[in-house]
Protein backbone atom coordinates (compact mmCIF):
# COMPACT_ATOMS: atom_id res chain seq x y z
CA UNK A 1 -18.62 -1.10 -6.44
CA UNK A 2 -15.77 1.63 -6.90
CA UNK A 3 -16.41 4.33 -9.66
CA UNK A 4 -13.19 3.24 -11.32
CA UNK A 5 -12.64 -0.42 -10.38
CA UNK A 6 -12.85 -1.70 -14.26
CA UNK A 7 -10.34 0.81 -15.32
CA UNK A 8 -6.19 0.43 -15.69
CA UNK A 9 -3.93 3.30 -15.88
CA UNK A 10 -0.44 2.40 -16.74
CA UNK A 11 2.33 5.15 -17.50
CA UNK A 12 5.92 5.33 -18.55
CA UNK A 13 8.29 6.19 -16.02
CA UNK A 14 11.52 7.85 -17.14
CA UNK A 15 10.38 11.16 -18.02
CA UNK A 16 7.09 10.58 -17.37
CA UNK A 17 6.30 9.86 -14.26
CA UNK A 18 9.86 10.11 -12.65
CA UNK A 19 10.12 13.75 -13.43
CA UNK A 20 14.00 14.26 -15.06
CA UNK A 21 15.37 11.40 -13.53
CA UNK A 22 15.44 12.80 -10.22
CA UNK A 23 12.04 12.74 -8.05
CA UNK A 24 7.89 12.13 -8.67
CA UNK A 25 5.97 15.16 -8.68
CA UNK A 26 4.01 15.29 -5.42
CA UNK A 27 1.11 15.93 -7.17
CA UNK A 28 1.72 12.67 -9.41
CA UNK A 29 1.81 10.56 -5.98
CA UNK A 30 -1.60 12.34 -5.05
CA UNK A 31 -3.61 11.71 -8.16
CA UNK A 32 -1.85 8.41 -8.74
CA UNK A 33 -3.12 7.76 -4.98
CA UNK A 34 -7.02 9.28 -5.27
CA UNK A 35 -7.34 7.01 -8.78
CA UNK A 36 -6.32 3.57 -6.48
CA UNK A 37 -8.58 4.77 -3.60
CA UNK A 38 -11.54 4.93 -6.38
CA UNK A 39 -10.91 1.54 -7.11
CA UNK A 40 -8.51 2.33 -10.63
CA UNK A 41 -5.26 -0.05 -11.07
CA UNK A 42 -2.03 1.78 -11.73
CA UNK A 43 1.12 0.29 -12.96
CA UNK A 44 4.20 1.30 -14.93
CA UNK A 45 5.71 0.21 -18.06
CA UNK A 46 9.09 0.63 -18.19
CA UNK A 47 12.16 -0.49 -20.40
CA UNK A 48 14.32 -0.54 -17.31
CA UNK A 49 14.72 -4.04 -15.66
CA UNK A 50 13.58 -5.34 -12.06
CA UNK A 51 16.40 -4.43 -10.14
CA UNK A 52 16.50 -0.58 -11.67
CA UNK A 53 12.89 -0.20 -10.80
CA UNK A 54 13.13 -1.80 -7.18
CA UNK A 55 12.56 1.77 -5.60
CA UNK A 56 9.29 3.30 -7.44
CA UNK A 57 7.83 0.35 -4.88
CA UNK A 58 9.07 2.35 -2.44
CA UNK A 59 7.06 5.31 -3.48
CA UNK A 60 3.93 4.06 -4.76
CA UNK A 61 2.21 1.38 -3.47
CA UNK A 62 1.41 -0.52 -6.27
CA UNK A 63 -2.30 -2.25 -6.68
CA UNK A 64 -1.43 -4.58 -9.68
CA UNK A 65 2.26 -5.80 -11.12
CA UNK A 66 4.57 -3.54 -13.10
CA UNK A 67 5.35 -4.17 -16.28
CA UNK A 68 9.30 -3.83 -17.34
CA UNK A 69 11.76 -5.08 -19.59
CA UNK A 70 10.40 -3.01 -22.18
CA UNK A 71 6.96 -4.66 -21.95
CA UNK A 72 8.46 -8.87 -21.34
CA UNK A 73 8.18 -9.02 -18.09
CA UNK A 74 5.14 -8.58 -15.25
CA UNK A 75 6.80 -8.21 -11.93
CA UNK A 76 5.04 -8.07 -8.63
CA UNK A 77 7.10 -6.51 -6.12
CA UNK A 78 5.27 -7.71 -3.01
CA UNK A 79 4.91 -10.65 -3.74
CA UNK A 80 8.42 -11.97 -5.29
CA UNK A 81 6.82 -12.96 -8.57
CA UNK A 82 7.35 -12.81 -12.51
CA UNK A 83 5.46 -13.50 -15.12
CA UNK A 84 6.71 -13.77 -18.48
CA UNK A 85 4.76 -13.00 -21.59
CA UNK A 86 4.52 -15.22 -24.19
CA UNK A 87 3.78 -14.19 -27.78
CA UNK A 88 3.30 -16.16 -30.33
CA UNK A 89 4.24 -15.23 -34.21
């Protein structure tokens, strides 16, 4: 059992994470990396769609799906899939 396998870290990404539109912090790919390698699950939630958020997968490798369209939609990048969230009123 990892230290941190029950826990799931999800953060915003314009602004947050994607530091002024224009890179990730190197040390935000490092800690993002040593949570995942103690077992944590890191995402994003984002407001942008699927396409617009194609190349954070590029960056981070991803342990669990992202979640975009301003909270709507759970994509998973390798493997192809959505998964829509349904709420009821």
């Amino acid at each position: 059992m990892k230290p941190l396998e029950n826990y799931l870290l999800v953060s915003d990404l314009d602004g947050t994470l994607y530091k002024n539109q224009n890179f990730i912090p190197k040390e935000n790919l490092e800690a993002i990396k040593k949570f995942e390698s103690l077992g944590g699950k890191f995402t994003i939630c984002t407001g942008r769609g699927i396409n617009t958020t194609e190349f954070i997968s590029e960056a981070i490798e991803f342990n669990c799906p992202l979640i975009v369209n301003g909270g709507h939609t759970f994509y998973d990048f390798y493997k192809e899939k959505i998964k829509k969230l349904k709420v009821d009123n």
